[in-house]
Protein backbone atom coordinates (compact mmCIF):
# COMPACT_ATOMS: atom_id res chain seq x y z
CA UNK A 1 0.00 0.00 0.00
CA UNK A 2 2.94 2.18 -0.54
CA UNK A 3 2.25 5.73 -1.76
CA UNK A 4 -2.18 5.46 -0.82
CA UNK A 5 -3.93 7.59 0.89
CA UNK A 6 -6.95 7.42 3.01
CA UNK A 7 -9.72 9.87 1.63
CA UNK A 8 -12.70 10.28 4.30
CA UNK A 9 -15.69 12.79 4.52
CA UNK A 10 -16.36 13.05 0.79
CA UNK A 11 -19.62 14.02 -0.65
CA UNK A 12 -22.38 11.44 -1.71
CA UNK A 13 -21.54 14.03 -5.13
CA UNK A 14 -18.14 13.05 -5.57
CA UNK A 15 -16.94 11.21 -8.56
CA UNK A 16 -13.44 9.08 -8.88
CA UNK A 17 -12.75 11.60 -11.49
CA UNK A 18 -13.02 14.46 -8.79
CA UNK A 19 -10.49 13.15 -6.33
CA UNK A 20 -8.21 12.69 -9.33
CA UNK A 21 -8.09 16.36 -10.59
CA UNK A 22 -8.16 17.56 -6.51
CA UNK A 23 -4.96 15.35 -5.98
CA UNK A 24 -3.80 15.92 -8.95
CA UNK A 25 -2.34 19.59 -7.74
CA UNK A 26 -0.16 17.67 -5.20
CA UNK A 27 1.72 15.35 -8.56
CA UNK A 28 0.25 12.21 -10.23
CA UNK A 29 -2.81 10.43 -9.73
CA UNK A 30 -1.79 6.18 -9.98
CA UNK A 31 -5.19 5.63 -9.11
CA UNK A 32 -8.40 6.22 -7.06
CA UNK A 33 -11.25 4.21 -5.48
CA UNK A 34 -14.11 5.03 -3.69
CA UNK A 35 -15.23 2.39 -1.21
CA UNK A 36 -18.86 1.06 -1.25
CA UNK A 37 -20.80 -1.21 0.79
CA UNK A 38 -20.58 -4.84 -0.71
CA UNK A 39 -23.90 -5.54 0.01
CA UNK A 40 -25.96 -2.54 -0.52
CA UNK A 41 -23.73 -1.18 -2.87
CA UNK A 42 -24.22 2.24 -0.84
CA UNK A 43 -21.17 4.73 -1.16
CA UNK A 44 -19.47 5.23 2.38
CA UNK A 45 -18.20 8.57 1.98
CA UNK A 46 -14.55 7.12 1.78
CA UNK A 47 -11.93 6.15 -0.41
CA UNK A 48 -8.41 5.17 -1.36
CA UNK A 49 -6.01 7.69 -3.37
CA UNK A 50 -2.86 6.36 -4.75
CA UNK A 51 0.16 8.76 -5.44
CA UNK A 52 3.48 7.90 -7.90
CA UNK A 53 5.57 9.03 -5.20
CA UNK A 54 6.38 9.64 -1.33
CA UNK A 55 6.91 12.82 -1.93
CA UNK A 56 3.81 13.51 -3.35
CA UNK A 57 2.09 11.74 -0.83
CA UNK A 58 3.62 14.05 1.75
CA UNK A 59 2.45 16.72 -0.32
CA UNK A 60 -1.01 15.79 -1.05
CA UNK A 61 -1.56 15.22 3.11
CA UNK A 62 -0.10 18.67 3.47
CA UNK A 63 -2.28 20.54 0.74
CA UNK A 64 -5.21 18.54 0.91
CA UNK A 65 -6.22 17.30 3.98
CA UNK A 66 -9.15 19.82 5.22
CA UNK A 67 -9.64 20.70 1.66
CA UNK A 68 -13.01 21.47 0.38
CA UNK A 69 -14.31 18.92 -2.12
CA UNK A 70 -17.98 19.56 -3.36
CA UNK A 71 -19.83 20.20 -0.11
CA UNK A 72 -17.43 18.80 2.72
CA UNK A 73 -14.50 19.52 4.27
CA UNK A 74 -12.38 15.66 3.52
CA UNK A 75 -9.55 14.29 6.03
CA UNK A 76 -6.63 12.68 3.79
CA UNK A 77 -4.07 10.54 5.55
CA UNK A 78 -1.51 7.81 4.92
CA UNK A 79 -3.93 4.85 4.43
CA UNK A 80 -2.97 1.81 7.03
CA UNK A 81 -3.00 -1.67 6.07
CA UNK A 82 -6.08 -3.69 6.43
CA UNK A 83 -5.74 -6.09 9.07
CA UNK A 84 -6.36 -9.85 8.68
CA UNK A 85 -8.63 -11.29 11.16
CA UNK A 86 -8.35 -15.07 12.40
CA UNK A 87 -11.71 -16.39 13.73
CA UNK A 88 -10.63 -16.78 17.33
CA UNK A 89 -9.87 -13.13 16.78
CA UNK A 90 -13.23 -11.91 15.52
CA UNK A 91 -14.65 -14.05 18.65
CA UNK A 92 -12.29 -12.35 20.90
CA UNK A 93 -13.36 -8.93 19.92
CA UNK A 94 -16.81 -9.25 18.18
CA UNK A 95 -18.77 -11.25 21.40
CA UNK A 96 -22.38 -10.59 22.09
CA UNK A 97 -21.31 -9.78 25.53
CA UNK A 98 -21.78 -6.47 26.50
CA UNK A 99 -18.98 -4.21 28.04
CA UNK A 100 -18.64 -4.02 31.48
CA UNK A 101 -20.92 -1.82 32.75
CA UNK A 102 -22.95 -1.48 29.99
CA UNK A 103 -25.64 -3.73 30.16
């Protein structure tokens, strides 16, 4: 995931081909993707930016992030790696118990 960025906050408006000409004032667009829900097929508001370089990466966080796009105000950030969860993980963490003190 070298040289992608996390987009968040964008506009149900918002095209891929937006993103690419906003971040393309911080060097060139590899590629963009906006994130939908699998099942619904509902945008999330979210999306994935890839840069050519780290340079332009830096850049892009520096000039863009609290940038108007459309009709929000987006966060940009160094997009982490997705995690892979093991079942005995997603039983640790995902239990139908409640938290303590919250029942």
């Amino acid at each position: 995931m070298a040289n992608e960025l996390y987009v968040g906050n964008i506009s149900d408006k918002a095209t891929e081909e937006d993103l690419r000409r906003l971040f393309s004032v911080a060097g060139t667009v590899t590629s963009v993707h906006l994130i939908t829900d699998p099942e619904t097929g509902q945008f999330k508001r979210c999306g994935y930016v890839r840069m050519r370089s780290a340079d332009e990466l830096r850049e892009a966080i520096a000039t863009l992030d609290g940038a108007l796009l459309i009709n929000k105000v987006i966060t940009v950030s160094i997009a982490r790696p997705q995690k892979q969860q093991s079942a005995g993980k997603r039983g640790r963490e995902g239990g139908s118990r409640p938290a303590k003190g919250r029942r």
